[in-house]
N, C-alpha and C. Protein backbone atom coordinates (compact mmCIF):
# COMPACT_ATOMS: atom_id res chain seq x y z
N UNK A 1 -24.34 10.91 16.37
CA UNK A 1 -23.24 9.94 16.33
C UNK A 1 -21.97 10.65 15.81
N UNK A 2 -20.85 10.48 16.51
CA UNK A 2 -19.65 10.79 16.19
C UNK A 2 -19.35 10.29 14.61
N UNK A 3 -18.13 11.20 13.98
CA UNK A 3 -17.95 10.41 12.69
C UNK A 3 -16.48 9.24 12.45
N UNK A 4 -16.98 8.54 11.59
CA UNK A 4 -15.91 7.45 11.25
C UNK A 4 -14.87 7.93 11.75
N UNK A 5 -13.50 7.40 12.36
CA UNK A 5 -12.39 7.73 12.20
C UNK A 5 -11.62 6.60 11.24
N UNK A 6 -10.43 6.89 10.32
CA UNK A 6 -9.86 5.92 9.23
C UNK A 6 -9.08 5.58 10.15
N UNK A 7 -8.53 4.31 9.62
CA UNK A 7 -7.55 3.60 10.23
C UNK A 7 -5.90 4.12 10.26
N UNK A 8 -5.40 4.56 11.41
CA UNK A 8 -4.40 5.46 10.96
C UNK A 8 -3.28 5.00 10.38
N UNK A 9 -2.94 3.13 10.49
CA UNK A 9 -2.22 2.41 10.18
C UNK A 9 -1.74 2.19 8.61
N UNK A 10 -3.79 1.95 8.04
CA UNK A 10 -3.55 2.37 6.81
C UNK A 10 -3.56 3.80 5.87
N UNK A 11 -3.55 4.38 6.70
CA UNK A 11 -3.23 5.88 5.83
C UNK A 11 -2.28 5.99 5.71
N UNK A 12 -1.08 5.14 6.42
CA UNK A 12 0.32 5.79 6.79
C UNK A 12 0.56 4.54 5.27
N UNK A 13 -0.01 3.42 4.97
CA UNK A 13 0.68 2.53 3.95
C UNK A 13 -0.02 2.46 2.86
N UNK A 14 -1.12 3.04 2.37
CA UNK A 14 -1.75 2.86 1.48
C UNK A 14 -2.40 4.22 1.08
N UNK A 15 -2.42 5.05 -0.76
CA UNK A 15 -2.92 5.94 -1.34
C UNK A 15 -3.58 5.81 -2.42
N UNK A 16 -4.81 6.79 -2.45
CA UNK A 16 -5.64 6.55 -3.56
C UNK A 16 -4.99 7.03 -4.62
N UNK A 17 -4.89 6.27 -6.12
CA UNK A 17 -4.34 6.86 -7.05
C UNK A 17 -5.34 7.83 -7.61
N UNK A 18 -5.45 8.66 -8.73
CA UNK A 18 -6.57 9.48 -9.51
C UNK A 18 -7.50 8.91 -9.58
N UNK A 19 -7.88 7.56 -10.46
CA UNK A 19 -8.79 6.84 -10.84
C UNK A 19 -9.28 6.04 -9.81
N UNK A 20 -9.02 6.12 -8.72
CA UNK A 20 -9.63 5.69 -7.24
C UNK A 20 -9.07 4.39 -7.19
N UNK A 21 -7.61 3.70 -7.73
CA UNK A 21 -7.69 2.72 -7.04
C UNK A 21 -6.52 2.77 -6.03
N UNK A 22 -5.73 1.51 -5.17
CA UNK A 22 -5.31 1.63 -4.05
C UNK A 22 -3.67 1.47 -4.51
N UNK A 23 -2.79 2.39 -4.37
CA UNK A 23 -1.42 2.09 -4.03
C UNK A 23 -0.95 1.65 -3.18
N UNK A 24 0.47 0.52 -2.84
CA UNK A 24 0.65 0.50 -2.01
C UNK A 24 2.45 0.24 -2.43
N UNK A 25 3.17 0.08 -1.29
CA UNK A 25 4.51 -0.31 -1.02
C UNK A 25 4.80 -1.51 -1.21
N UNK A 26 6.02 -2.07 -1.68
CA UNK A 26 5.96 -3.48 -2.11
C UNK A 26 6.55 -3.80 -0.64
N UNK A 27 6.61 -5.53 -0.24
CA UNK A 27 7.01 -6.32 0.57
C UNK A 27 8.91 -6.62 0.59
N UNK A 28 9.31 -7.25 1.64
CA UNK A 28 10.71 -7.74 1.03
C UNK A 28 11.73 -6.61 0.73
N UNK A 29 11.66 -5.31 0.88
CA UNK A 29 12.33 -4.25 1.01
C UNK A 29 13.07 -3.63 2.03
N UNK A 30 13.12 -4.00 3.40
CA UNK A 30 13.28 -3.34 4.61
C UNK A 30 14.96 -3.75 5.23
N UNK A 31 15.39 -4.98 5.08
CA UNK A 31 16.52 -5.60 5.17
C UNK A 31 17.09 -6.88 4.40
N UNK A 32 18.00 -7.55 4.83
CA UNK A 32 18.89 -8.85 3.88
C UNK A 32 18.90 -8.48 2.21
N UNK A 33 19.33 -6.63 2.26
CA UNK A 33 19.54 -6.58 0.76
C UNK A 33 20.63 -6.95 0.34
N UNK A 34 21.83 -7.89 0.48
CA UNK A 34 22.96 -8.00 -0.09
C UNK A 34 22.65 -9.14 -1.01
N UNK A 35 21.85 -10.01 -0.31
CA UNK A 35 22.25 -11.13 -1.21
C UNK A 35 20.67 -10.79 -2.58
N UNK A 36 20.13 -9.49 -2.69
CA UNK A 36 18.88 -9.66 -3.59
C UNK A 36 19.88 -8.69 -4.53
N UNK A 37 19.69 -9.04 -5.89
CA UNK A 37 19.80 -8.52 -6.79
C UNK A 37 19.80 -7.53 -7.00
N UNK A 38 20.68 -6.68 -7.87
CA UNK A 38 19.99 -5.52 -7.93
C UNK A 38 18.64 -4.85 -9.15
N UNK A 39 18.45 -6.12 -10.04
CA UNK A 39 17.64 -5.68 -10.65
C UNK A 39 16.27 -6.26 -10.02
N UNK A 40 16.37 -6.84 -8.72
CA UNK A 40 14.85 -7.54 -7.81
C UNK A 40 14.66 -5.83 -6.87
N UNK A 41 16.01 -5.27 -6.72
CA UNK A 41 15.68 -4.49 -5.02
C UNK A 41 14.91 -2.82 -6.12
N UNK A 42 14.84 -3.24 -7.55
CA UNK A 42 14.81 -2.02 -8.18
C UNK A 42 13.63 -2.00 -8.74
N UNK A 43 12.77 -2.73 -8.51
CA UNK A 43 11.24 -3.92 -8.59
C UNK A 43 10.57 -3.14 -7.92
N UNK A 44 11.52 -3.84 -6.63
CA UNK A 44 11.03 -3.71 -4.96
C UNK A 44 10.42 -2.14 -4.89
N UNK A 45 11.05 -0.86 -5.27
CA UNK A 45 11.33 0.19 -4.88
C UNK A 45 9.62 0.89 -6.12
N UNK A 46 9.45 -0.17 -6.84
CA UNK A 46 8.13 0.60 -7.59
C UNK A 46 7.22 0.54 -6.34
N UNK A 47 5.85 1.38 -6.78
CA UNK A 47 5.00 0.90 -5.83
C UNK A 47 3.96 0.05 -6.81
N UNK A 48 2.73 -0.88 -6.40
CA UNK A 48 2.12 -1.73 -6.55
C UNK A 48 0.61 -1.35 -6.62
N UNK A 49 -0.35 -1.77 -7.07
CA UNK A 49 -2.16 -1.55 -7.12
C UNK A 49 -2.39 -3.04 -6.53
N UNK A 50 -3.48 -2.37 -5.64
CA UNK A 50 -3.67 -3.97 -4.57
C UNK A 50 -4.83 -4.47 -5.27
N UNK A 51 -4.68 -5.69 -5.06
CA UNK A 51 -5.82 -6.44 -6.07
C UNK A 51 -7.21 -5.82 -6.12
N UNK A 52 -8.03 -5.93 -6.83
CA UNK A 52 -9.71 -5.65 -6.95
C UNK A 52 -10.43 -6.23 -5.83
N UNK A 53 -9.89 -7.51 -5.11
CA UNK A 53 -10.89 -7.89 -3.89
C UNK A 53 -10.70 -7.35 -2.66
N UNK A 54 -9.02 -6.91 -2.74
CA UNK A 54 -8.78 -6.59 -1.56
C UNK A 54 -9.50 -4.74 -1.00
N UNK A 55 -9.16 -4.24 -2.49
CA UNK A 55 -9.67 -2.93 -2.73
C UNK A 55 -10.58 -2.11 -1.68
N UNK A 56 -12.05 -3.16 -1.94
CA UNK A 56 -13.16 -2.15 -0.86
C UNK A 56 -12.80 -2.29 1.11
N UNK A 57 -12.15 -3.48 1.30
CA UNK A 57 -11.76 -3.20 2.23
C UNK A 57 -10.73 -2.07 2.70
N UNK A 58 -9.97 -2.06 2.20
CA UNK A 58 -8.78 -0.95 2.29
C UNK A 58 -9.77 0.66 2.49
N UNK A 59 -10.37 0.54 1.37
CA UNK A 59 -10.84 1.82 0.94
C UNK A 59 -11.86 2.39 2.11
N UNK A 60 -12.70 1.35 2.70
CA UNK A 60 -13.04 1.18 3.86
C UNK A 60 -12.04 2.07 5.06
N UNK A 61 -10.91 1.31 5.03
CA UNK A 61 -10.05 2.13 6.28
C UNK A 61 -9.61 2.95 6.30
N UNK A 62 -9.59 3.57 4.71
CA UNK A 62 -8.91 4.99 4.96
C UNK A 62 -10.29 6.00 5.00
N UNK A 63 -11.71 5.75 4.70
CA UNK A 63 -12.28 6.76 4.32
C UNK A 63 -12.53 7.79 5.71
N UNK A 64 -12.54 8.74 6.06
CA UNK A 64 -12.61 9.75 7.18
C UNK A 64 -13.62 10.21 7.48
C-alpha cells in the first residue's frame, strides 16, 4: 500500500508547536481593516492554539 499523503491545504495553515500542539492563523485579518482598531488588527496578527477537540483531527491531516 502506498503511503498517507497530508492534506496539502492544511500544511499550508496549520504548525506543530514543540510540545506537539497545533498553531494556527487568526480569522478576520485579510480585508475591511479601516474601520478595526488598531489594538483588534494587533490581536489579529498573533497566532492562536486550536482547541484540544479540534487537535487530533488536524494532526491527522498534516501527518505524512
Amino acid at each position: 500500500m502506498t503511503k498517507m499523503k497530508s492534506n496539502r491545504a492544511a500544511k499550508k495553515r496549520f504548525s506543530l508547536t514543540g510540545t506537539g500542539k497545533v498553531r494556527r492563523n487568526k480569522d478576520y485579518a485579510g480585508h475591511l481593516l479601516t474601520k478595526k482598531s488598531q489594538k483588534r488588527k494587533r490581536s489579529l496578527r498573533q497566532p492562536a492554539i486550536v482547541t484540544p477537540a479540534d487537535t487530533p483531527r488536524i494532526k491527522r491531516m498534516l501527518s505524512a
